[in-house]
Protein backbone atom coordinates (compact mmCIF):
# COMPACT_ATOMS: atom_id res chain seq x y z
CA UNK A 1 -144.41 -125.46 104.20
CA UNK A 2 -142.13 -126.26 102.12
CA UNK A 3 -138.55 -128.07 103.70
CA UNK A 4 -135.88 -125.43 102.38
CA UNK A 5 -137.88 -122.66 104.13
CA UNK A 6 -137.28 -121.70 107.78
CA UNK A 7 -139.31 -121.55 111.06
CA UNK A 8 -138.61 -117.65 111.11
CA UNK A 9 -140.40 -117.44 108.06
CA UNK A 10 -143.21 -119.20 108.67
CA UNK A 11 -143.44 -117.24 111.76
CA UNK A 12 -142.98 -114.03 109.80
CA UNK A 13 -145.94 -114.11 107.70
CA UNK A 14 -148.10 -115.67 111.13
CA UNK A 15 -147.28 -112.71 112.81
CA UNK A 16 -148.69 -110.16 109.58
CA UNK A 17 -151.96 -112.16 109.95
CA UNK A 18 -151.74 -111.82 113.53
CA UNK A 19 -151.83 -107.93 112.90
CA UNK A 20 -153.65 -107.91 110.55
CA UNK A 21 -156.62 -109.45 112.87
CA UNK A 22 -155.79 -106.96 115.77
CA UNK A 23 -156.01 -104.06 113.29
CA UNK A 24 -159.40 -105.21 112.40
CA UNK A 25 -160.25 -105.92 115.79
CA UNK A 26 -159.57 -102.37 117.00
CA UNK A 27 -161.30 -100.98 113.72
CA UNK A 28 -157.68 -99.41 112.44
CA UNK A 29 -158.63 -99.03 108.44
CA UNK A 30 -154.41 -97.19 108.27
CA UNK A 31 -152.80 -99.68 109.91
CA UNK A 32 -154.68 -102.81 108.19
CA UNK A 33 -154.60 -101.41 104.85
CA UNK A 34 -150.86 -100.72 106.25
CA UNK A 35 -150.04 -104.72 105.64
CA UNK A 36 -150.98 -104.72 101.77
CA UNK A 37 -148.38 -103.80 98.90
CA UNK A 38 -149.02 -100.56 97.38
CA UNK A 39 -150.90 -102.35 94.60
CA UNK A 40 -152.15 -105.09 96.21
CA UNK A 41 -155.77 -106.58 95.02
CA UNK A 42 -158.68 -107.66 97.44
CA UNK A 43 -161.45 -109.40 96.94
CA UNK A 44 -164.35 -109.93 99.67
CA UNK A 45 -166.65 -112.49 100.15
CA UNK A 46 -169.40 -110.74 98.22
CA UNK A 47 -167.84 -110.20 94.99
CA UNK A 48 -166.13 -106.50 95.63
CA UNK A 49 -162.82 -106.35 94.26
CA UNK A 50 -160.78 -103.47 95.61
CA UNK A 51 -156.90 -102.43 93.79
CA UNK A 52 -154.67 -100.70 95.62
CA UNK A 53 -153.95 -100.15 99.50
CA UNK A 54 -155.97 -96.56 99.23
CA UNK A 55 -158.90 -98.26 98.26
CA UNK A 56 -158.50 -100.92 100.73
CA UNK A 57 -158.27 -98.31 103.58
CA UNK A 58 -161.41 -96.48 102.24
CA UNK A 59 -163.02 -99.52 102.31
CA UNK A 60 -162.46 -100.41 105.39
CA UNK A 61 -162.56 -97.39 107.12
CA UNK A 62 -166.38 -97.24 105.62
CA UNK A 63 -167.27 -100.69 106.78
CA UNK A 64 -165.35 -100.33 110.55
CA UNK A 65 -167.58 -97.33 111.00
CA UNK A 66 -170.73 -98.95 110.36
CA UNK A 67 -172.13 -102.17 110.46
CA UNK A 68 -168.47 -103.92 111.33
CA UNK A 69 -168.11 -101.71 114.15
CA UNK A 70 -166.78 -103.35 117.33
CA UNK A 71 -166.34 -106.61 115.25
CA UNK A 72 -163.47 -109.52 115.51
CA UNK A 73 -161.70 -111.50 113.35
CA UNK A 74 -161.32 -115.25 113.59
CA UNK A 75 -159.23 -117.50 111.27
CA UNK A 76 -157.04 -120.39 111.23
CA UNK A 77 -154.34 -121.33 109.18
CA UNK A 78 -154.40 -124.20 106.66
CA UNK A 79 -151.40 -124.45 104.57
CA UNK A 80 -148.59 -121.94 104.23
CA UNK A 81 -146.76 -122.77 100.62
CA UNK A 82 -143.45 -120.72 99.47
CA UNK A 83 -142.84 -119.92 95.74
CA UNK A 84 -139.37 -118.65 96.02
CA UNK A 85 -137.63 -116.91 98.75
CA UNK A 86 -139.91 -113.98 98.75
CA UNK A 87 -143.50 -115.19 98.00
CA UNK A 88 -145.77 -117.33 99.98
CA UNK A 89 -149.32 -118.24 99.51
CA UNK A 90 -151.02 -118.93 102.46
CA UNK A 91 -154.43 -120.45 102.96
CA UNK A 92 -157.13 -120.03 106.16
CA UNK A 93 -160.46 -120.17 107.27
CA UNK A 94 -162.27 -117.36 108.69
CA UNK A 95 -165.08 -115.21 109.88
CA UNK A 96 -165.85 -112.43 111.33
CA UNK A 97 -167.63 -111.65 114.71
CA UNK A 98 -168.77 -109.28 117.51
CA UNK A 99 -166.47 -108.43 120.18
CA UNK A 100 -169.03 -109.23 122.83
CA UNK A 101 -169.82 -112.83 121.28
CA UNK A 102 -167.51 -116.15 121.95
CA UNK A 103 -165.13 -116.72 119.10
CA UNK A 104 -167.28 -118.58 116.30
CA UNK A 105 -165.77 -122.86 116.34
CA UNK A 106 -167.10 -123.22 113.09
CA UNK A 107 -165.43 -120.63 110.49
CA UNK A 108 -167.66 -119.72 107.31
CA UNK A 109 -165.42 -118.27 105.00
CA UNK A 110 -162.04 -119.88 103.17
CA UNK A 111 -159.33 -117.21 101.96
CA UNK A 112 -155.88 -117.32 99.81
CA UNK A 113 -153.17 -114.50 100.82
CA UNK A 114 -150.46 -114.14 98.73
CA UNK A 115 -147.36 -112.47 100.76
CA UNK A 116 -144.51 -110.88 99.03
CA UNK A 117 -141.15 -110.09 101.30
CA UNK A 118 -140.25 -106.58 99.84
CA UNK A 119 -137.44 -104.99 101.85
CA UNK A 120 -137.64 -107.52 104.44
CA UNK A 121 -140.92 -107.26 105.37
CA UNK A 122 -143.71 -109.66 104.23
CA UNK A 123 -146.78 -107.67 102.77
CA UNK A 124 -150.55 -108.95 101.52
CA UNK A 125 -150.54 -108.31 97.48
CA UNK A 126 -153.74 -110.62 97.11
CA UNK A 127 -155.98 -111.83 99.11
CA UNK A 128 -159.32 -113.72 98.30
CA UNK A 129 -162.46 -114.51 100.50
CA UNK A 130 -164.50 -116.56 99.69
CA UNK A 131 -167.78 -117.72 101.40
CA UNK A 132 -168.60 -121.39 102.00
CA UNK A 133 -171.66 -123.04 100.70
CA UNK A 134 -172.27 -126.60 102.48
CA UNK A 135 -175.50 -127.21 100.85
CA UNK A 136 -173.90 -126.80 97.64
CA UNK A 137 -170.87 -129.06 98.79
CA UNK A 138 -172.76 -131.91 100.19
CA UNK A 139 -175.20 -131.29 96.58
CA UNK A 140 -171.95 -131.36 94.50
CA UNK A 141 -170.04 -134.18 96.45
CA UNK A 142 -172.57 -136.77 96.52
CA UNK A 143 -173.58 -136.32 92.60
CA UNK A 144 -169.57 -136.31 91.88
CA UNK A 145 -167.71 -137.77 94.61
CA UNK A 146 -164.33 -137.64 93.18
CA UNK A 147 -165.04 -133.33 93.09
CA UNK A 148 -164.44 -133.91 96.45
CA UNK A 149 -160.75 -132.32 97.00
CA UNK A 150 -158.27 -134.77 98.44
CA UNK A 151 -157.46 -133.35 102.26
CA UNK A 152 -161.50 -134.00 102.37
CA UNK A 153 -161.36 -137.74 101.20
């Protein structure tokens, strides 16, 4: 985070990721979509982009009636950077999960947020998901070590 931003802020755009895991967690396609700008862009792990909060909601609603019923999301925080006083970009890990199962340790999937504070209130405009390929890191890493990115060195 970046010195000349506050705790409360930090804490701000926690606590819209926090919600934005219990919506998904209680299968609420209105009230995750709910946490996106109007316009805001999404694009899963599987290549899918989706524009606009309606289509995010469709989506979702869709997917939290079928095969991601009675799912969970887990992430974890990585970095939280601020561009300005009213955008952050914030990246996690993540996954997804039954509701029955123990909380995976190991989280499959990396994603990028980018949070805009629009009338006081911090909303998703972007977010990214992208699934991780080990084989393809430990391929790529050994053949060009300096590829490796620097938190990893």
């Amino acid at each position: 985070m970046n010195s000349n931003h506050t705790a409360d802020q930090r804490r701000d755009i926690e606590a819209v990721l926090t919600e934005l895991a219990q919506a998904w967690g209680r299968g609420d396609a209105d009230a995750y979509g709910a946490l996106f700008t109007e316009d805001a862009s999404y694009t899963a792990w599987f290549g899918s982009v989706y524009q606009g909060r309606a289509d995010i909601v469709a989506s979702h609603r869709a997917l939290f009636d079928s095969f991601l019923k009675g799912t969970k999301m887990a992430d974890a925080l990585l970095d939280i950077r601020f561009y300005g006083p009213d955008t952050a970009v914030v990246n996690s890990s993540g996954d997804i999960y039954k509701a029955n199962r123990k909380r995976p340790e190991k989280l499959s999937k990396v994603q990028t947020y980018t949070l805009v504070r629009l009338d006081g209130r911090w909303l998703i405009a972007a977010f990214q998901n992208t699934k991780c390929k080990k084989l393809m890191q430990r391929f790529t890493f050994r053949f060009a070590p300096d590829a490796r990115p620097a938190a990893a060195r």
